[in-house]
PDB file of N, CA and C in Angstrom:
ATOM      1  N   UNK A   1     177.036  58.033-131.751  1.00  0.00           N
ATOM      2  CA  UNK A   1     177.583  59.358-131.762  1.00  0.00           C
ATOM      3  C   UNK A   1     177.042  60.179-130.593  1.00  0.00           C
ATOM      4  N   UNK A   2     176.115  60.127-130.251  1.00  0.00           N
ATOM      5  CA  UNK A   2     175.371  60.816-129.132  1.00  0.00           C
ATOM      6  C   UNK A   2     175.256  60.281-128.086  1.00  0.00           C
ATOM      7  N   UNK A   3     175.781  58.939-127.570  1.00  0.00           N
ATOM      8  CA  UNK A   3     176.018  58.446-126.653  1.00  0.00           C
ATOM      9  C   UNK A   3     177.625  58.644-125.717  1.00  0.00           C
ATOM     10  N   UNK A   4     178.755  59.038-127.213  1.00  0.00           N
ATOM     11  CA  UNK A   4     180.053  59.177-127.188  1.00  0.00           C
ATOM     12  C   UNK A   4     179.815  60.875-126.594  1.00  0.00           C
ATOM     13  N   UNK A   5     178.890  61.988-127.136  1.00  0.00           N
ATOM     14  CA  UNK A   5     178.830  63.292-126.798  1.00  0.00           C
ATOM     15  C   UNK A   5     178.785  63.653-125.443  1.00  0.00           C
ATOM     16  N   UNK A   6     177.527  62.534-125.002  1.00  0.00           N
ATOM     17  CA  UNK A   6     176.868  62.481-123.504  1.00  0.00           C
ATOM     18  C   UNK A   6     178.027  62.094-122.480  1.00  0.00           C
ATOM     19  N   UNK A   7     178.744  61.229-123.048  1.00  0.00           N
ATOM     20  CA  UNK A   7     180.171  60.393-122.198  1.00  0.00           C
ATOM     21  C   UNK A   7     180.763  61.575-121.717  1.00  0.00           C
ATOM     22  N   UNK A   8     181.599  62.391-123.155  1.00  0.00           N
ATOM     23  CA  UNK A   8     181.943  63.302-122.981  1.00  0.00           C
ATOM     24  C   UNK A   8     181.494  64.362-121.950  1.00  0.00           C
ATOM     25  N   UNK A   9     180.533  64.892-122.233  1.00  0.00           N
ATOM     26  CA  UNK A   9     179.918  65.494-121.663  1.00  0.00           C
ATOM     27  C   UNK A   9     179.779  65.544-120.172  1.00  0.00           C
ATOM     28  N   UNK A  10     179.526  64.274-119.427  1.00  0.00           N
ATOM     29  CA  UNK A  10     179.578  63.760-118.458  1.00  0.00           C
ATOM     30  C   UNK A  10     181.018  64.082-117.833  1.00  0.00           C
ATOM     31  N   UNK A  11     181.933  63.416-118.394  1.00  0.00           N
ATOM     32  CA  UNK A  11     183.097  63.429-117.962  1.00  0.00           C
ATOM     33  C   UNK A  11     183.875  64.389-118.061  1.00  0.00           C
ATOM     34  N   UNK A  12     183.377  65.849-118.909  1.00  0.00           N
ATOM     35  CA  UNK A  12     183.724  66.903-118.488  1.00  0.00           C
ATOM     36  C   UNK A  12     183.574  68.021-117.357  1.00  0.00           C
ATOM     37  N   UNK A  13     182.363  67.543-117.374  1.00  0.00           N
ATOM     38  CA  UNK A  13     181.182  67.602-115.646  1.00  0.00           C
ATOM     39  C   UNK A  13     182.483  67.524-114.148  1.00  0.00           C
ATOM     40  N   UNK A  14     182.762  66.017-114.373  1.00  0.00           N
ATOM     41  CA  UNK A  14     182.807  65.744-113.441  1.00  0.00           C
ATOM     42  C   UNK A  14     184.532  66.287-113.227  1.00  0.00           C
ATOM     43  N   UNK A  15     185.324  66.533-113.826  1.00  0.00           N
ATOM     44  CA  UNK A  15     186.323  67.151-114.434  1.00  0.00           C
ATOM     45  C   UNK A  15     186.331  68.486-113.493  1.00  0.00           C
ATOM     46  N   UNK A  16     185.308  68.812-114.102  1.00  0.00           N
ATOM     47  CA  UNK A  16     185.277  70.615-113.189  1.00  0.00           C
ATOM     48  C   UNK A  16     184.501  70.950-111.714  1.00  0.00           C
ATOM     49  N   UNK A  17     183.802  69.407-111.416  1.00  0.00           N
ATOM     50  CA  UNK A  17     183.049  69.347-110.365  1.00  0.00           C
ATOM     51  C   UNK A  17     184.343  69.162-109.174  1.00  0.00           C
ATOM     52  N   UNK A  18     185.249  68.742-109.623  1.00  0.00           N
ATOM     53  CA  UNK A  18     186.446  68.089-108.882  1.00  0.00           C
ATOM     54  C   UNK A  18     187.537  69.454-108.730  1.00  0.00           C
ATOM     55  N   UNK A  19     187.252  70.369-109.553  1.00  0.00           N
ATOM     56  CA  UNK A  19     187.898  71.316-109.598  1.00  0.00           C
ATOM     57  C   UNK A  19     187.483  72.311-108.468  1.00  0.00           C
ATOM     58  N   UNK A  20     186.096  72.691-108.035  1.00  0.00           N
ATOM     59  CA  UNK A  20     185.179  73.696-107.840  1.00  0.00           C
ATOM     60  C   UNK A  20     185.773  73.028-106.122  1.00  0.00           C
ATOM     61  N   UNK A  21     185.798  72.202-106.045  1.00  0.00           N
ATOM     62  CA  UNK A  21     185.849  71.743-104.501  1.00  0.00           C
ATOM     63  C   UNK A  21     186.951  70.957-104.537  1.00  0.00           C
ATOM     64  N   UNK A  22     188.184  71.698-104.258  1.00  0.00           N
ATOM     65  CA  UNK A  22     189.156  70.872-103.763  1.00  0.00           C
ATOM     66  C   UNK A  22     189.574  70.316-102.300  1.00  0.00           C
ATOM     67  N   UNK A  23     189.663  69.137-102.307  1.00  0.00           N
ATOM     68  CA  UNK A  23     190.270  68.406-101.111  1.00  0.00           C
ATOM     69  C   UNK A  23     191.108  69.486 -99.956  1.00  0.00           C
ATOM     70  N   UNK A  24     190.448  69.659 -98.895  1.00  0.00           N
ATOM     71  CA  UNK A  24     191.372  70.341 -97.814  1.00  0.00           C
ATOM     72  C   UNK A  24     192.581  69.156 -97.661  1.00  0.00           C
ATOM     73  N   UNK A  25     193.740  69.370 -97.608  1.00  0.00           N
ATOM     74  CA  UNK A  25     194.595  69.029 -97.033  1.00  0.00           C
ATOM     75  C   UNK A  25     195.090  68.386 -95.552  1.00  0.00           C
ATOM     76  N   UNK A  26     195.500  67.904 -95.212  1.00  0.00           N
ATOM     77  CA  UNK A  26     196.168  67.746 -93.627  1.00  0.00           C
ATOM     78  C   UNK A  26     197.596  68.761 -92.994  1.00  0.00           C
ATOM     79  N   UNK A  27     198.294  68.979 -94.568  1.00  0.00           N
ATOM     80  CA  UNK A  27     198.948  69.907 -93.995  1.00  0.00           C
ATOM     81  C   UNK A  27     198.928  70.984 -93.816  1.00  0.00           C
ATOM     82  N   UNK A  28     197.525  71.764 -94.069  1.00  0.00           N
ATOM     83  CA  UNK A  28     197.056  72.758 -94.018  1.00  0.00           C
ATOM     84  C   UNK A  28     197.191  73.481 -92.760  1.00  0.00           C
ATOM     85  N   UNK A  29     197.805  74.995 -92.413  1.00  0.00           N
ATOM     86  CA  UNK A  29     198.212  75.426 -90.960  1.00  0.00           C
ATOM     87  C   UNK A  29     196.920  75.585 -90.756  1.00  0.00           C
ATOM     88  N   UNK A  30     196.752  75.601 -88.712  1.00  0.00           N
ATOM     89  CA  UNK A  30     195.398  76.138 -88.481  1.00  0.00           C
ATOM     90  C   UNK A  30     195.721  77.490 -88.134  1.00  0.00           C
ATOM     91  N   UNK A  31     194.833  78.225 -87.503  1.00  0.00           N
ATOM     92  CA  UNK A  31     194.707  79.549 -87.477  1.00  0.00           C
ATOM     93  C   UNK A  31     196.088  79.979 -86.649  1.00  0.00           C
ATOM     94  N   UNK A  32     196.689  79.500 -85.772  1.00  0.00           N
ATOM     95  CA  UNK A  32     197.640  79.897 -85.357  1.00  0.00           C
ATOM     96  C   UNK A  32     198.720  79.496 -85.888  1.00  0.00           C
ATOM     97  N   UNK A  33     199.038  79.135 -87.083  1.00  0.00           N
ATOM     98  CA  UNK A  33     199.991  78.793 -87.859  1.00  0.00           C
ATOM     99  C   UNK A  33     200.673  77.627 -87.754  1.00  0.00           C
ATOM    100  N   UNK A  34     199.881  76.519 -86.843  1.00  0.00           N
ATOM    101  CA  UNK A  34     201.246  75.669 -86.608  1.00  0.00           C
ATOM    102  C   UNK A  34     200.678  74.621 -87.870  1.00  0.00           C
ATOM    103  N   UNK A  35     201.368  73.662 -87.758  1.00  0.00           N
ATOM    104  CA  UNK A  35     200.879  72.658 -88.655  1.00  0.00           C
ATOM    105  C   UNK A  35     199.842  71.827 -87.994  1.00  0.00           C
ATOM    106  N   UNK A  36     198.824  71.637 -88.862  1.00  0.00           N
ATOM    107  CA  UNK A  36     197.862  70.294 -88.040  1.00  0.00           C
ATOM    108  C   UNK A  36     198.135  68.835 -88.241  1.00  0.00           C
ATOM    109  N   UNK A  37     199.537  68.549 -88.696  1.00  0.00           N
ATOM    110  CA  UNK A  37     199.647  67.203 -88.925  1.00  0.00           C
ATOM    111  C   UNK A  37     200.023  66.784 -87.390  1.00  0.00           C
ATOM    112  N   UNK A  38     200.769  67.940 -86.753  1.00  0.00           N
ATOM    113  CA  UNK A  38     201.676  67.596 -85.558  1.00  0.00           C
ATOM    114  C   UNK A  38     200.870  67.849 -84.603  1.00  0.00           C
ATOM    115  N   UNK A  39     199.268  68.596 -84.191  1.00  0.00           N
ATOM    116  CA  UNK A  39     198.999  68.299 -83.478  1.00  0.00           C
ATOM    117  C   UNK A  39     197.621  67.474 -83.094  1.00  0.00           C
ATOM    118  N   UNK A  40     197.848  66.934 -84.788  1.00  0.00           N
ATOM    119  CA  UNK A  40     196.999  65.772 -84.584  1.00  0.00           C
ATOM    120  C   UNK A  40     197.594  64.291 -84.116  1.00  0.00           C
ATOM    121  N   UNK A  41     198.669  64.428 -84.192  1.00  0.00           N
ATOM    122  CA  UNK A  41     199.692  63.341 -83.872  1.00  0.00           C
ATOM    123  C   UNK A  41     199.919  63.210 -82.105  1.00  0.00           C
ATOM    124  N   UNK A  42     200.048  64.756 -81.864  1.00  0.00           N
ATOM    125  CA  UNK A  42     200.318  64.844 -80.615  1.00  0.00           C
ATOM    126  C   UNK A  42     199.177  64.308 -79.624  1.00  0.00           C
ATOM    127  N   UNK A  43     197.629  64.768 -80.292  1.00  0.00           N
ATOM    128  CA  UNK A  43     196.441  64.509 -79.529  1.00  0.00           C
ATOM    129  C   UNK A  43     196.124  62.790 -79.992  1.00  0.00           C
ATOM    130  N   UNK A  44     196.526  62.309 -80.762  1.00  0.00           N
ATOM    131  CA  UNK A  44     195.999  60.742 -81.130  1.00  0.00           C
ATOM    132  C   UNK A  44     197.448  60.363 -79.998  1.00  0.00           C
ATOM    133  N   UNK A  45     198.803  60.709 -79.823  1.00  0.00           N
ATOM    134  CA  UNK A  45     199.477  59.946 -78.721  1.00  0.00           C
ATOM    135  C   UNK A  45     199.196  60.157 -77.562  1.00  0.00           C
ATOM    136  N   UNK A  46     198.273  60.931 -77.010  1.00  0.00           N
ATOM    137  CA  UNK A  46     197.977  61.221 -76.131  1.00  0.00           C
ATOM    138  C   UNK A  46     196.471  60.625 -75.375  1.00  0.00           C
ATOM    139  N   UNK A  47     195.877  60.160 -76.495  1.00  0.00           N
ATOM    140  CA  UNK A  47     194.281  59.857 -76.533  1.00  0.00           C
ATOM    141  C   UNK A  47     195.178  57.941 -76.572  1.00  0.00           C
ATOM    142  N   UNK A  48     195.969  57.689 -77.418  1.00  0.00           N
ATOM    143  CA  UNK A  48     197.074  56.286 -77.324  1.00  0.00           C
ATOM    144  C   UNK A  48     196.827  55.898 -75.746  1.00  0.00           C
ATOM    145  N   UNK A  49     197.851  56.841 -75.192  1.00  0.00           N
ATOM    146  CA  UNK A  49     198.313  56.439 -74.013  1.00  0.00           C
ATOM    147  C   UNK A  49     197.517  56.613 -72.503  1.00  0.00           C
ATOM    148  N   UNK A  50     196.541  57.263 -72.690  1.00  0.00           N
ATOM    149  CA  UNK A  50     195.507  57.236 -72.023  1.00  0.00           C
ATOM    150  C   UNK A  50     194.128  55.867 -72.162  1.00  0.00           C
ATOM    151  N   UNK A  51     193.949  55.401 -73.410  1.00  0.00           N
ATOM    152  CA  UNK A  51     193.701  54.193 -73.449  1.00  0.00           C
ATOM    153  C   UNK A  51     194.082  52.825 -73.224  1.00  0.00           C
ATOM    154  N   UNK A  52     195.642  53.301 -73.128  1.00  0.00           N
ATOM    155  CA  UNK A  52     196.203  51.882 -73.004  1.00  0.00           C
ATOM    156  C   UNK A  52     196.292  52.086 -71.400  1.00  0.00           C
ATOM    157  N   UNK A  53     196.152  52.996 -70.763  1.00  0.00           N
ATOM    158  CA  UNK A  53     196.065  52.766 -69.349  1.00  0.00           C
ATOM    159  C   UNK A  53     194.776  52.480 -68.731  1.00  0.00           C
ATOM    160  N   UNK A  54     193.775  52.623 -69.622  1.00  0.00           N
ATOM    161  CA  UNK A  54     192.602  52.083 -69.478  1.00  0.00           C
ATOM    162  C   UNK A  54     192.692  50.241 -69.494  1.00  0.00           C
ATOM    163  N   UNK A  55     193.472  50.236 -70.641  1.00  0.00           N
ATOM    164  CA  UNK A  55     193.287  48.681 -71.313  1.00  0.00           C
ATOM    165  C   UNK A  55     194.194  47.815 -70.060  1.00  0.00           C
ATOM    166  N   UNK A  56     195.134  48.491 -69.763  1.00  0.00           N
ATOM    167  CA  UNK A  56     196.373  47.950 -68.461  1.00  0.00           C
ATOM    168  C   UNK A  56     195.177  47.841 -67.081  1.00  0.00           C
ATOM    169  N   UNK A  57     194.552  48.790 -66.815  1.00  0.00           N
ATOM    170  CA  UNK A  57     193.341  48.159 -65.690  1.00  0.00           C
ATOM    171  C   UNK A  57     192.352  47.245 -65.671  1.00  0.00           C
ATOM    172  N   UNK A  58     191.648  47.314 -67.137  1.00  0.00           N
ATOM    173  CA  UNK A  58     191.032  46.595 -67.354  1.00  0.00           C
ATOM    174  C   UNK A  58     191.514  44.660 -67.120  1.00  0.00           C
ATOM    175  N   UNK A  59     193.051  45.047 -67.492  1.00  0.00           N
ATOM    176  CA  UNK A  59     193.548  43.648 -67.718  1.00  0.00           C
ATOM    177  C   UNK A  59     193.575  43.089 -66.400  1.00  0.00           C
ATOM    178  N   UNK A  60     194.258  44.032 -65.724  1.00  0.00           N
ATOM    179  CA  UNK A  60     194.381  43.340 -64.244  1.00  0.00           C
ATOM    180  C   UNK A  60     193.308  43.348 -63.870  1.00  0.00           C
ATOM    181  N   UNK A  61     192.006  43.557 -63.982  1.00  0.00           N
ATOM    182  CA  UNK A  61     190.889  43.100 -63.056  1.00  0.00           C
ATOM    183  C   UNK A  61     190.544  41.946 -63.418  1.00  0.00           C
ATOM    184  N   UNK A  62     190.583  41.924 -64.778  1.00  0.00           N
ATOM    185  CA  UNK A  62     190.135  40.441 -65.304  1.00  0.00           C
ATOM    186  C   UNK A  62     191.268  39.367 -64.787  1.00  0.00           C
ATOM    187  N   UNK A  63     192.627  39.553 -64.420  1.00  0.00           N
ATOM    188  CA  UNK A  63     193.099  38.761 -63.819  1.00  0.00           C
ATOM    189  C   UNK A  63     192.862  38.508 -62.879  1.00  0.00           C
ATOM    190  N   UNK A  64     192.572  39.546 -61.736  1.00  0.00           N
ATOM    191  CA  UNK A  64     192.609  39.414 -60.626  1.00  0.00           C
ATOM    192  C   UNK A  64     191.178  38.619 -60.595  1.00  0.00           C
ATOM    193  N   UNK A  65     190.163  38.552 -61.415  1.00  0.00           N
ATOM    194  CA  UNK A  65     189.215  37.721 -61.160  1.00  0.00           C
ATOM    195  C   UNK A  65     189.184  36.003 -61.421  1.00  0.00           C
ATOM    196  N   UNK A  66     190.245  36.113 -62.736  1.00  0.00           N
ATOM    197  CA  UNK A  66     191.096  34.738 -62.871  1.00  0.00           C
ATOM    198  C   UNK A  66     191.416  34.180 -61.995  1.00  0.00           C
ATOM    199  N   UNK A  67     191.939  34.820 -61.357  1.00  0.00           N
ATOM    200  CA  UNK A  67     193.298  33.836 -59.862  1.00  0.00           C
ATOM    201  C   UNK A  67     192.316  34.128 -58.665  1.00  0.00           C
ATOM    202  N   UNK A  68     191.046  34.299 -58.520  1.00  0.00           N
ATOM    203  CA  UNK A  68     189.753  34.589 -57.835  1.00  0.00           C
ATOM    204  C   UNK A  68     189.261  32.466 -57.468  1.00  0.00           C
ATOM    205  N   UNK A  69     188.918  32.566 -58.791  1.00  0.00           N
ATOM    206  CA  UNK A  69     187.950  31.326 -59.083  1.00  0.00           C
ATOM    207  C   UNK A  69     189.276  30.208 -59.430  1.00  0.00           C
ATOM    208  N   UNK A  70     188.889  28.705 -58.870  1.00  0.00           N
ATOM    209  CA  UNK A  70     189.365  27.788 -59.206  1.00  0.00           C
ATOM    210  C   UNK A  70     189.676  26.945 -60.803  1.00  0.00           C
ATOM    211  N   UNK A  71     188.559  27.729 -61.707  1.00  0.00           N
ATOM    212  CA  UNK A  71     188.121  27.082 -62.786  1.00  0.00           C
ATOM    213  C   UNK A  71     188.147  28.138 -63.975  1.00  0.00           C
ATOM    214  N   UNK A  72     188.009  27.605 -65.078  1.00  0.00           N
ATOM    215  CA  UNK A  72     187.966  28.638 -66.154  1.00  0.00           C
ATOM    216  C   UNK A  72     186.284  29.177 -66.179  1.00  0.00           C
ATOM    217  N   UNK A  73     185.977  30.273 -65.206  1.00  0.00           N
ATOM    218  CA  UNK A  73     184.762  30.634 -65.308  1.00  0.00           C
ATOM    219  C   UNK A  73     185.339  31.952 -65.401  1.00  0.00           C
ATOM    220  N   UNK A  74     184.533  33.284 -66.178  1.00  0.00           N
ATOM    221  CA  UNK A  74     184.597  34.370 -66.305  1.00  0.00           C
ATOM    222  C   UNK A  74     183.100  35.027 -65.991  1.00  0.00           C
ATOM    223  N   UNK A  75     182.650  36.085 -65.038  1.00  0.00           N
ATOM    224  CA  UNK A  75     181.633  36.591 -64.697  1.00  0.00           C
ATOM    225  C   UNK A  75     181.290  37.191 -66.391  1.00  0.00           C
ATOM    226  N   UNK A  76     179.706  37.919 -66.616  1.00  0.00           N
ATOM    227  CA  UNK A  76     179.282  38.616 -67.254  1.00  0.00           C
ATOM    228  C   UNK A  76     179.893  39.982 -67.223  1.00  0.00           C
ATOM    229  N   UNK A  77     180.634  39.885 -66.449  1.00  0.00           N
ATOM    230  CA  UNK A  77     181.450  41.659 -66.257  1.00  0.00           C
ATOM    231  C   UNK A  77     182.366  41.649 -66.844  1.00  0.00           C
ATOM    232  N   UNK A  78     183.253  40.146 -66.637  1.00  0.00           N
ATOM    233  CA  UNK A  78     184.656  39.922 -66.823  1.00  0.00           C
ATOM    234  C   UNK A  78     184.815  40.160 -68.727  1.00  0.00           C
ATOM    235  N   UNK A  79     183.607  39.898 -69.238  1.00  0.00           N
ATOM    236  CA  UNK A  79     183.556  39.751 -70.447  1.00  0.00           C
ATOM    237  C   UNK A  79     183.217  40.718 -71.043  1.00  0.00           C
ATOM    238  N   UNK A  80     182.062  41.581 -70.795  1.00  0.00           N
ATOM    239  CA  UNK A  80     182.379  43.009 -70.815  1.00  0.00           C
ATOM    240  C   UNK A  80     183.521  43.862 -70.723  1.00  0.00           C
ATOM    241  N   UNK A  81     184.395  43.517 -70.190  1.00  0.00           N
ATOM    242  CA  UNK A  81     185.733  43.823 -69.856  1.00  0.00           C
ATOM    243  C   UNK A  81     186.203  44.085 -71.162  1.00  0.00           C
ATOM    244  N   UNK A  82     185.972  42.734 -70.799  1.00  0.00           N
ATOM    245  CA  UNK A  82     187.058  42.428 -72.610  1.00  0.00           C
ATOM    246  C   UNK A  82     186.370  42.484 -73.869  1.00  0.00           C
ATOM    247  N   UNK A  83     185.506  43.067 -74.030  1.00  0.00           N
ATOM    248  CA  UNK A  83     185.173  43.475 -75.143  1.00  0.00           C
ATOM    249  C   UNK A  83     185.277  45.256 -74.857  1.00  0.00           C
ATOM    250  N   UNK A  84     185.400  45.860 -74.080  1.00  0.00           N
ATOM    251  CA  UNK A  84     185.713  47.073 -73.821  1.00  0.00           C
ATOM    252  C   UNK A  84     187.480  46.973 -74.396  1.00  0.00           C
ATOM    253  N   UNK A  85     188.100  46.382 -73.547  1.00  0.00           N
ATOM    254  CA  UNK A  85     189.597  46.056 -73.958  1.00  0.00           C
ATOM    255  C   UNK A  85     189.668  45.953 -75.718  1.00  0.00           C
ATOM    256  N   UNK A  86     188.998  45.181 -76.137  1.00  0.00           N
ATOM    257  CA  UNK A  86     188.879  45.141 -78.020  1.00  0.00           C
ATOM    258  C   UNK A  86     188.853  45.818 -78.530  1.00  0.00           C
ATOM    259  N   UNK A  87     187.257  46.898 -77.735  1.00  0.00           N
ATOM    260  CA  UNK A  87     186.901  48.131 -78.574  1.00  0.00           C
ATOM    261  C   UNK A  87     188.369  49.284 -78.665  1.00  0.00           C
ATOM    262  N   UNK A  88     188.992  49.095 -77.169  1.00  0.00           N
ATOM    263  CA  UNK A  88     190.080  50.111 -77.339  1.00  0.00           C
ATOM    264  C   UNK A  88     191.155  49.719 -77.996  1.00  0.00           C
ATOM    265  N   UNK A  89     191.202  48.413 -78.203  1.00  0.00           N
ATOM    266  CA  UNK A  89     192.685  48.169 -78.739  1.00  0.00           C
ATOM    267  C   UNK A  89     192.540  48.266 -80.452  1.00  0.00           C
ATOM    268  N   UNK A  90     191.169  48.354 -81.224  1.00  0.00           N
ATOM    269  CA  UNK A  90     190.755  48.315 -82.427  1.00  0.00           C
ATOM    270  C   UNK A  90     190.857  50.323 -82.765  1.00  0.00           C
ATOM    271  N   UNK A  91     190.430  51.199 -81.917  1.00  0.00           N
ATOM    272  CA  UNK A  91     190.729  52.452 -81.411  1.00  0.00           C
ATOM    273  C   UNK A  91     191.874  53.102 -81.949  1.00  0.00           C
ATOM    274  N   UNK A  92     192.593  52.240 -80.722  1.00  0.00           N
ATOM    275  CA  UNK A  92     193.945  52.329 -81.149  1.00  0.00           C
ATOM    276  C   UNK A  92     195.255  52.490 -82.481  1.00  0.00           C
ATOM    277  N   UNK A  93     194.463  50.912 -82.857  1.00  0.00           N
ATOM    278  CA  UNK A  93     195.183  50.557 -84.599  1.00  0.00           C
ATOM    279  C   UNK A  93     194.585  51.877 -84.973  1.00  0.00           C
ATOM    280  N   UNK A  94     193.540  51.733 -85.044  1.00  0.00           N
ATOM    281  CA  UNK A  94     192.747  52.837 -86.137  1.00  0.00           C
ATOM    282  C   UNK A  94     193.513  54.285 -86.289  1.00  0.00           C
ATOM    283  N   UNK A  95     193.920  54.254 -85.029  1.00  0.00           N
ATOM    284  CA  UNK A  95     194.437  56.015 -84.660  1.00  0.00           C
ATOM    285  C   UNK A  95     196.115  55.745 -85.411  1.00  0.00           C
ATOM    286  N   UNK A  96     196.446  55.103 -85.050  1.00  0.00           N
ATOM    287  CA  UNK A  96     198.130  54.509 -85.537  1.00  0.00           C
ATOM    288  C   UNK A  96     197.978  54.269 -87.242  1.00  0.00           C
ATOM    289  N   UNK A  97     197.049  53.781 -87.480  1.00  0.00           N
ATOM    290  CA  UNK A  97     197.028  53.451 -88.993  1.00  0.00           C
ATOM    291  C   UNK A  97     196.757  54.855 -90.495  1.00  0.00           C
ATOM    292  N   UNK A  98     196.365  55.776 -89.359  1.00  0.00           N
ATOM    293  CA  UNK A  98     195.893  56.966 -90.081  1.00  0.00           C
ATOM    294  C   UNK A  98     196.745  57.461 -90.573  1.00  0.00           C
ATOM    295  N   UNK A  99     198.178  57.611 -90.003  1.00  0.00           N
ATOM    296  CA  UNK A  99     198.943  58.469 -91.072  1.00  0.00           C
ATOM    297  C   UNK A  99     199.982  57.674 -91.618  1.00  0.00           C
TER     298      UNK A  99
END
């Protein structure tokens, strides 16, 4: 019986704890009234396409170091490269996957 009170109890807690602090929204306007869904959209396509022109240089250097060497060798840079290229293309999803 006093274990069922405490349950209760608990779970009325948390009931009004959920109440006291509600979740801000995304569609919430910012101070100048516009919506922040759209110009969070606008700044993640923009932060997009500025990375992928990162990722488009990156690529061609690593080619151009490809068609450099006779053999499948890649410098310590070349590979750095491409794990820079990963980090942005993982960036990327992330930013695309959000809404």
């Amino acid at each position: 019986m006093a274990f069922r009170a405490l349950f209760l109890l608990v779970f009325a807690a948390c009931l009004s704890f959920g109440q006291a602090f509600p979740r801000p929204t995304i569609d919430a306007p910012n101070p100048e009234g516009k919506d922040r869904t759209q110009d969070m959209l606008k700044a993640d396509h923009k932060a997009n396409l500025k990375d992928l022109e990162t990722i488009r240089q990156l690529s061609s250097d690593i080619q151009a170091e490809l068609e450099k060497h006779d053999r499948h060798v890649l410098s310590v840079g070349a590979i750095k490269k491409l794990d820079e290229m990963e980090k942005l293309t993982k960036r990327i999803r992330g930013r695309m996957r959000r809404f």
